[in-house]
C-alpha atoms as a PDB file:
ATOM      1  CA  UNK A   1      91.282 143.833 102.723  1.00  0.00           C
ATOM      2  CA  UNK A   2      89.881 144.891 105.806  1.00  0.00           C
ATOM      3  CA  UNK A   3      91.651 145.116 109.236  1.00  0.00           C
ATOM      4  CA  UNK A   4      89.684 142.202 110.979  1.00  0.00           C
ATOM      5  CA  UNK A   5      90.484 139.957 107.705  1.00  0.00           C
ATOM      6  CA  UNK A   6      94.167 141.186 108.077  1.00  0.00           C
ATOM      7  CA  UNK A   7      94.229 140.092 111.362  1.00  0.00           C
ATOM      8  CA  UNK A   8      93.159 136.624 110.816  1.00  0.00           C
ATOM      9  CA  UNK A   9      95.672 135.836 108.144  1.00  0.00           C
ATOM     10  CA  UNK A  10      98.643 137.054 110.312  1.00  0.00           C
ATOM     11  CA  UNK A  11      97.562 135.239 113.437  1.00  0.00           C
ATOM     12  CA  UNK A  12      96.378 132.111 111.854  1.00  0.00           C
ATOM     13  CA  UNK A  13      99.448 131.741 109.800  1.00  0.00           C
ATOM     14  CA  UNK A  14      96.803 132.211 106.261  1.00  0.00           C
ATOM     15  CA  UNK A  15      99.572 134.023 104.451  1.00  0.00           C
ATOM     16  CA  UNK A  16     102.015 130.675 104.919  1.00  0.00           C
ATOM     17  CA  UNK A  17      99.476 128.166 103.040  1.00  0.00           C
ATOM     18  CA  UNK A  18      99.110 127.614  99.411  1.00  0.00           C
ATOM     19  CA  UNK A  19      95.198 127.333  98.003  1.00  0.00           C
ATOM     20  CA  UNK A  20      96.076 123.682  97.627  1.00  0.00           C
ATOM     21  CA  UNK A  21      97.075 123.541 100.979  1.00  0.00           C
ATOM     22  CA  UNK A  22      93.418 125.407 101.650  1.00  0.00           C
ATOM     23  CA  UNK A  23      91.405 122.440  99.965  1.00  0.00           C
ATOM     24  CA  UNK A  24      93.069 120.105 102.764  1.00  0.00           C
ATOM     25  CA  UNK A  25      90.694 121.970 105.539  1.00  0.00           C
ATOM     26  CA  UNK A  26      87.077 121.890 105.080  1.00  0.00           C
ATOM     27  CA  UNK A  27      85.345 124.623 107.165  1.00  0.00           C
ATOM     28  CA  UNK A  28      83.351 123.025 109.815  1.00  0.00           C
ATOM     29  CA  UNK A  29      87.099 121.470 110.820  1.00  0.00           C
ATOM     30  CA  UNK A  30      86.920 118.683 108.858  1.00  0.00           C
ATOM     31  CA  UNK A  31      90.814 117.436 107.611  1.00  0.00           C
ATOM     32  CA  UNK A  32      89.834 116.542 103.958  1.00  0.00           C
ATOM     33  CA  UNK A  33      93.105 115.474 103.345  1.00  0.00           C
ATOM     34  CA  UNK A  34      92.655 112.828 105.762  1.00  0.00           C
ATOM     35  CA  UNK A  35      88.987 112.154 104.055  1.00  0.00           C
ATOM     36  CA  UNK A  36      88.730 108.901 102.083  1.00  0.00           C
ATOM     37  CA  UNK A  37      86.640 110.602  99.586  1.00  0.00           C
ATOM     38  CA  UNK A  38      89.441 112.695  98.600  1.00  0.00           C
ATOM     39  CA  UNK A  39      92.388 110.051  98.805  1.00  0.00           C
ATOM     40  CA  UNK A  40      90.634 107.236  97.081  1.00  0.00           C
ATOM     41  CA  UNK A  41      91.803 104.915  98.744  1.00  0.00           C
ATOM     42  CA  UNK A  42      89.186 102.417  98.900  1.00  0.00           C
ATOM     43  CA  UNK A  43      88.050 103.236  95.190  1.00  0.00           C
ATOM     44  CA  UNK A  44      91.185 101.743  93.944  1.00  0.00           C
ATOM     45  CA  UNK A  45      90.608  98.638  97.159  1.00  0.00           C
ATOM     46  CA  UNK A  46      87.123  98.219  95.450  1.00  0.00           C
ATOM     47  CA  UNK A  47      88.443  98.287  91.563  1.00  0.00           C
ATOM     48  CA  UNK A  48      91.039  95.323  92.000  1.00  0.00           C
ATOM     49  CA  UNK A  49      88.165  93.797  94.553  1.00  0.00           C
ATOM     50  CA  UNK A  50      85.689  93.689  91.824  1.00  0.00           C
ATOM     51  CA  UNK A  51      88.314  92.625  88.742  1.00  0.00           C
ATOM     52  CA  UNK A  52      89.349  89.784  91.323  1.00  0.00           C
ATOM     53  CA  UNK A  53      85.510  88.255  92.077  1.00  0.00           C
ATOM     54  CA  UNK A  54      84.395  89.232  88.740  1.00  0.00           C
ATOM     55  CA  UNK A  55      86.492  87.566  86.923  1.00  0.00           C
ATOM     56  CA  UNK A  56      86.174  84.345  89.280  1.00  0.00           C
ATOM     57  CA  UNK A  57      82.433  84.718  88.441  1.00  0.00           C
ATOM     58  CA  UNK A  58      81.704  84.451  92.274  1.00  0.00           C
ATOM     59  CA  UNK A  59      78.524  85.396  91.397  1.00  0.00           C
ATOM     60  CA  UNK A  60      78.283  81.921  89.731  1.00  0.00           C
ATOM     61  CA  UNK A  61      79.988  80.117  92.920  1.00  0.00           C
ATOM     62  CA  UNK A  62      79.404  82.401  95.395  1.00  0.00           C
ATOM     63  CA  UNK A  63      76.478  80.391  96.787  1.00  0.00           C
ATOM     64  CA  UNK A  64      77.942  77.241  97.290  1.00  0.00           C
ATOM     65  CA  UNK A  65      80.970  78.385  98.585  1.00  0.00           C
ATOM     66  CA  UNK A  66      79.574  81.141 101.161  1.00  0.00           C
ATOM     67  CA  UNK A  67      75.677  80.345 101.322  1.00  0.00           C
ATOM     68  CA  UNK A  68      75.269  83.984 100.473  1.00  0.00           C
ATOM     69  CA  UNK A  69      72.448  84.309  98.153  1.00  0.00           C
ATOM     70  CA  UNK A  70      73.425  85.179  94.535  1.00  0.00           C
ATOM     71  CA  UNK A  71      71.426  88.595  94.398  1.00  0.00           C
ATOM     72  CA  UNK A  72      73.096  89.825  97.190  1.00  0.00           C
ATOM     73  CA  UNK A  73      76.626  88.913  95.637  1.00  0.00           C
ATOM     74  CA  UNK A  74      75.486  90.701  92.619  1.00  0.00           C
ATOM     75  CA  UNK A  75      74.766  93.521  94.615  1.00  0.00           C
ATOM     76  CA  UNK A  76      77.786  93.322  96.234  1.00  0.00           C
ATOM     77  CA  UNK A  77      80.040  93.025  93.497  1.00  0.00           C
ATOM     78  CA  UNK A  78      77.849  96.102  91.745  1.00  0.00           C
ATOM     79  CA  UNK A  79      78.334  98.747  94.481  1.00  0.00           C
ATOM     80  CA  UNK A  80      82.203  97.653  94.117  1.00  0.00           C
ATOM     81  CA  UNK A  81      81.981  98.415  90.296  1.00  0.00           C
ATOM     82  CA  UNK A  82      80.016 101.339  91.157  1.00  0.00           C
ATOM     83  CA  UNK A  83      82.231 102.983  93.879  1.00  0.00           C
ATOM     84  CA  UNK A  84      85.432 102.138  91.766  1.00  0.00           C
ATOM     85  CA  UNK A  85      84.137 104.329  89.414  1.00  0.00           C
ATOM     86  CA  UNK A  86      83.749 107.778  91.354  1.00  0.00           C
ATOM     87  CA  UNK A  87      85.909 110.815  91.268  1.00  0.00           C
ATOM     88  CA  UNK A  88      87.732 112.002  94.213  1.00  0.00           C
ATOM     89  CA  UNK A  89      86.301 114.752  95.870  1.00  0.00           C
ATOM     90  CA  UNK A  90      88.514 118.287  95.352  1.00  0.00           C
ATOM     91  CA  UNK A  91      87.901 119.395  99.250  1.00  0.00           C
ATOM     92  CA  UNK A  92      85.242 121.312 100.742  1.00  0.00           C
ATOM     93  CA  UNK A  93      86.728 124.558  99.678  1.00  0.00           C
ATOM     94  CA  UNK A  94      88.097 123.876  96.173  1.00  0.00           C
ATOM     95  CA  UNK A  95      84.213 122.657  95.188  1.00  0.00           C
ATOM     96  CA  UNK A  96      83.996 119.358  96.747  1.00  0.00           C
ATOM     97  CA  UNK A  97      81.809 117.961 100.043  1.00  0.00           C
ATOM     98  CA  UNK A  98      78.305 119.360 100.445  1.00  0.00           C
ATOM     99  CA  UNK A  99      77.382 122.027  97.259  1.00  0.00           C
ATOM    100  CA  UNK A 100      74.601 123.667  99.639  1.00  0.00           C
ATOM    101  CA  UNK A 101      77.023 123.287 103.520  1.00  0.00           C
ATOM    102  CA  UNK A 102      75.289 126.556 105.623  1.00  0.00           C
ATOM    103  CA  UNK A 103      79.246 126.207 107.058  1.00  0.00           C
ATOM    104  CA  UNK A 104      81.270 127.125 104.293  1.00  0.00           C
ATOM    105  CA  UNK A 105      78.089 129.586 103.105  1.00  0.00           C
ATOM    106  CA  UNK A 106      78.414 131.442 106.957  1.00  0.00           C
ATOM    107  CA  UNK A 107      82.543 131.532 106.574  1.00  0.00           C
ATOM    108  CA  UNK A 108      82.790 132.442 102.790  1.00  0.00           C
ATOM    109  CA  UNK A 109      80.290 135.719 104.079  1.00  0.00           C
ATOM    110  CA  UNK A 110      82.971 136.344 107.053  1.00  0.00           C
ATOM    111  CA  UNK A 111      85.679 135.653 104.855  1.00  0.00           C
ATOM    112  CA  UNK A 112      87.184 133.399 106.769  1.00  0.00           C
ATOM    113  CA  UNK A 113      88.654 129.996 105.815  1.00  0.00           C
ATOM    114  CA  UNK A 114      87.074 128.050 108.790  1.00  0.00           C
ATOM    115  CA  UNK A 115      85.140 128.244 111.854  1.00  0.00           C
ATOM    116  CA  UNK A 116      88.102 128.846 113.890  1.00  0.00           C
ATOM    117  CA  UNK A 117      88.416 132.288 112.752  1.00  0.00           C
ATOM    118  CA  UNK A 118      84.816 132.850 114.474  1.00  0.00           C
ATOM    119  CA  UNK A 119      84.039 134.071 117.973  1.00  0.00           C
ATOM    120  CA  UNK A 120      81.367 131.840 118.078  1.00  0.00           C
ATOM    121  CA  UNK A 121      82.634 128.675 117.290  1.00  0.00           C
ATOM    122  CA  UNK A 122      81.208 126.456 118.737  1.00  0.00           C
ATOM    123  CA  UNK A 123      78.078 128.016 117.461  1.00  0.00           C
ATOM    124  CA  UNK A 124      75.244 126.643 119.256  1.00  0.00           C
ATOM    125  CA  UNK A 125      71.600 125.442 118.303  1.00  0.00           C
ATOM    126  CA  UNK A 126      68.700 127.039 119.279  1.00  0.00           C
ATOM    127  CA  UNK A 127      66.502 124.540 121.220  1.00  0.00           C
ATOM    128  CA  UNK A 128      63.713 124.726 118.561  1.00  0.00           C
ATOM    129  CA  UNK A 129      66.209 124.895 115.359  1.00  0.00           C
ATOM    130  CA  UNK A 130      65.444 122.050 112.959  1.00  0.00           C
ATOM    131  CA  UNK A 131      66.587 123.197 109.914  1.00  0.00           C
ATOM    132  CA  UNK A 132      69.312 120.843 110.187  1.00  0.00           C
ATOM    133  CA  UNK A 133      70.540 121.524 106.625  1.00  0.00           C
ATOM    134  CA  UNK A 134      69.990 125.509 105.894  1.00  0.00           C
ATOM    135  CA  UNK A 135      71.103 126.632 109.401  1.00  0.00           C
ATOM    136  CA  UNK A 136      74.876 126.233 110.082  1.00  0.00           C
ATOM    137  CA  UNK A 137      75.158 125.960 113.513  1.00  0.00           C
ATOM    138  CA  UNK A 138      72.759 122.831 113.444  1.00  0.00           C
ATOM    139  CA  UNK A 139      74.908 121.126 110.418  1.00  0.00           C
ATOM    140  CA  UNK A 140      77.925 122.149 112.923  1.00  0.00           C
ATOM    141  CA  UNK A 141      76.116 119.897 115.339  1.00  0.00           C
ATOM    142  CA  UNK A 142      75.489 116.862 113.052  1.00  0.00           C
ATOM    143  CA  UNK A 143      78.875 116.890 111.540  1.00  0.00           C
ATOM    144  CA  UNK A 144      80.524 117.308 114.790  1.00  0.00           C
ATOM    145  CA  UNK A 145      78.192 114.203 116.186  1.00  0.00           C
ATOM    146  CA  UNK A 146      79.260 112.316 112.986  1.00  0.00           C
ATOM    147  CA  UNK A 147      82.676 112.917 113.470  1.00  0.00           C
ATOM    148  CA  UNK A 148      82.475 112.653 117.475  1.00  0.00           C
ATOM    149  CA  UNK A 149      83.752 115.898 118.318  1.00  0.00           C
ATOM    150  CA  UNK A 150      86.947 115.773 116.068  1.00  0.00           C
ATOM    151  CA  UNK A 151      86.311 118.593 113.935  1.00  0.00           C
ATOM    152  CA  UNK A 152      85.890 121.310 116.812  1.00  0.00           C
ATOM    153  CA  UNK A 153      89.398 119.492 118.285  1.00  0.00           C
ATOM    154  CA  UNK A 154      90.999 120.391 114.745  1.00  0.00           C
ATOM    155  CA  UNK A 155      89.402 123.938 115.114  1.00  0.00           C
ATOM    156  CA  UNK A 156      91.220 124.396 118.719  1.00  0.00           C
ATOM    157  CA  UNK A 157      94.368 123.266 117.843  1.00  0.00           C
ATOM    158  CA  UNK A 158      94.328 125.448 114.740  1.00  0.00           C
ATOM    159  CA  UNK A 159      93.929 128.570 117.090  1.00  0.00           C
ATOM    160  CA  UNK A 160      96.320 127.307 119.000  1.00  0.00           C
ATOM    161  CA  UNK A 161      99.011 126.916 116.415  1.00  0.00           C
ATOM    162  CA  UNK A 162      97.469 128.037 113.385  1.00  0.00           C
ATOM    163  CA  UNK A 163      96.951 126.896 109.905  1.00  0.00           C
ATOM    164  CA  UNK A 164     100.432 126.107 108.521  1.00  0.00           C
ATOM    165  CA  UNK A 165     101.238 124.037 111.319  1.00  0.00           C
ATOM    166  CA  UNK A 166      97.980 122.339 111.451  1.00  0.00           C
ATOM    167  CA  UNK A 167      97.949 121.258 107.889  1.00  0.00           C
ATOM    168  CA  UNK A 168     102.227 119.643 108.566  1.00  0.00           C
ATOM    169  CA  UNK A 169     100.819 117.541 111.250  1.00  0.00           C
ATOM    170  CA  UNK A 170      97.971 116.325 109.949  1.00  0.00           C
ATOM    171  CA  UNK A 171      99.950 115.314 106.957  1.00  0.00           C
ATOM    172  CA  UNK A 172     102.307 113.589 108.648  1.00  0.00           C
ATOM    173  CA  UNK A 173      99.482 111.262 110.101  1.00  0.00           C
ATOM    174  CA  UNK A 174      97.772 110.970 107.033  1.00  0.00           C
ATOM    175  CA  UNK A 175     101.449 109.257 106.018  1.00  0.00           C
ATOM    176  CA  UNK A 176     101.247 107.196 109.017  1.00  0.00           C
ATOM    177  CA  UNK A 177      98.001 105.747 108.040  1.00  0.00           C
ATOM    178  CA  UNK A 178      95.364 108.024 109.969  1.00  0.00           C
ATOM    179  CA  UNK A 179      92.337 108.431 107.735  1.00  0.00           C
ATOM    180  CA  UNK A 180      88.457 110.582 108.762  1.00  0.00           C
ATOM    181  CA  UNK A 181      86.979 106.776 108.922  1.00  0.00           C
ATOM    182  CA  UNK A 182      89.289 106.438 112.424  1.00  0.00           C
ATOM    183  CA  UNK A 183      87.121 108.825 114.291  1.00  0.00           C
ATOM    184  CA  UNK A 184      83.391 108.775 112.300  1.00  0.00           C
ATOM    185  CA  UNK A 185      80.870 107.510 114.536  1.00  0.00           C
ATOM    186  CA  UNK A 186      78.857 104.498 114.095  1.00  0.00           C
ATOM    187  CA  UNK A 187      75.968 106.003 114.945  1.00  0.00           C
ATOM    188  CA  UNK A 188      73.564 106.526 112.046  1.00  0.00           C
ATOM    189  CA  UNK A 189      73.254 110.301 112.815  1.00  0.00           C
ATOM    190  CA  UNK A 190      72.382 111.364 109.535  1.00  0.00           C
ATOM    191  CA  UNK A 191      69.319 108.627 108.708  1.00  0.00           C
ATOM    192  CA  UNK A 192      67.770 109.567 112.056  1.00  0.00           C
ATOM    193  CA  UNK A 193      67.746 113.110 110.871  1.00  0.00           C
ATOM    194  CA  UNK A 194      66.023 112.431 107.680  1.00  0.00           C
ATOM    195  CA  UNK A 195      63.766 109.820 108.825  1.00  0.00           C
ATOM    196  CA  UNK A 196      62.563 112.707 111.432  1.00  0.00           C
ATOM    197  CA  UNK A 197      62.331 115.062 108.806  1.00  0.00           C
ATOM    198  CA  UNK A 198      60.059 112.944 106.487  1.00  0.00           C
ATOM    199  CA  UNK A 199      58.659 112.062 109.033  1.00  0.00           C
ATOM    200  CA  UNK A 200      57.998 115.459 110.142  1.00  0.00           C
ATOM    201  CA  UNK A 201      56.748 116.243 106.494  1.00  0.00           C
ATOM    202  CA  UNK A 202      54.311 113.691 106.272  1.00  0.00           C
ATOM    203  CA  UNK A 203      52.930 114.644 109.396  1.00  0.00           C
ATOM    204  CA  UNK A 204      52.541 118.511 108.085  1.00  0.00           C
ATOM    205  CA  UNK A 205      51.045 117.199 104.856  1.00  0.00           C
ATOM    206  CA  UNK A 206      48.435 115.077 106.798  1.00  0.00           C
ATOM    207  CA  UNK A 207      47.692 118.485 108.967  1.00  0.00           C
ATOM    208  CA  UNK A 208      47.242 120.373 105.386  1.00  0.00           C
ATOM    209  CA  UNK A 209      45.185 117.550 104.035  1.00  0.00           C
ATOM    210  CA  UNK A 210      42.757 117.605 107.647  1.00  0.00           C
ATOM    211  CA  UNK A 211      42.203 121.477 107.195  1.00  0.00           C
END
């Protein structure tokens, strides 16, 4: 182990979490723990949801009762089968979250467990950077849009108290209720990014195409 890696598992308490407690912290300062897609919460909501209308054959009633078009209760009542049916995600660093994150690629090289071990966080993005999805400072600045500036907080107060302290806390407002869909933005941050970036394509295609 090297002396810098030494360093950061003394002073941000590393040595006092267990690698369970490590799949509660994505990276980019994310509290999976606190992530919906790791509780399932709302998987088990949607599963009694769709035994309940299901079985009442809304689909059948739906219309008269609601004047909601039947296609659009059976979509409904599919994306409720649908989403009942998915696994929980492990946590960004036990396999989970985004297989190809530029975050977790930049802090697994560093060997660090998240961006608050690095100098540079918050890393910023160069003016012309648009490779929103290879380049980890730009994902930084998409998830920390999406999550309105919530993650870097989390990555502050870990240096500040470090990681074994961190992780009680959050816990104990997980208990209390607190989930990642309290702070997410409504903003559709990600569609804009992809609609520019096919948009973007098309354009470069059209160029190719012209030549």
């Amino acid at each position: 182990m090297n002396m810098e890696k030494e360093y950061n598992m003394a002073k941000y308490d590393r040595n006092n979490i267990t690698t369970e407690e490590t799949h509660l912290i994505a990276p980019c300062g994310i509290y999976c723990g606190a992530c919906d897609m790791k509780l399932g919460r709302s998987r088990g909501i949607a599963k009694e949801m769709y035994r309940i209308l299901n079985g009442f054959n809304f689909t059948d009633v739906g219309p008269f009762f609601m004047g909601i078009e039947r296609e659009r209760i059976s979509d409904f009542l599919n994306i409720l089968e649908q989403w009942s049916k998915r696994e929980n995600c492990a946590g960004c660093l036990a396999g989970g979250g985004n297989p190809a994150c530029p975050i977790k690629t930049c802090v697994n090289i560093q060997g660090f467990t998240t961006c608050a071990e690095c100098e540079c966080v918050p890393c910023k993005r160069g003016e012309n950077n648009e490779n929103w999805f290879q380049d980890a400072s730009a994902f930084l600045e998409l998830i920390t849009k999406r999550y309105r500036g919530w993650n870097i907080k989390n990555l502050e107060r870990i240096r500040e108290i470090g990681y074994r302290q961190f992780i009680d806390d959050m816990q104990e407002q997980v208990k209390a209720g607190f989930t990642t869909s309290d702070v997410i933005a409504d903003d559709m941050i990600f569609t804009e990014v992809f609609n520019k970036m096919l948009k973007q394509g098309e354009k470069d295609e059209r160029e190719k195409t012209n030549k």
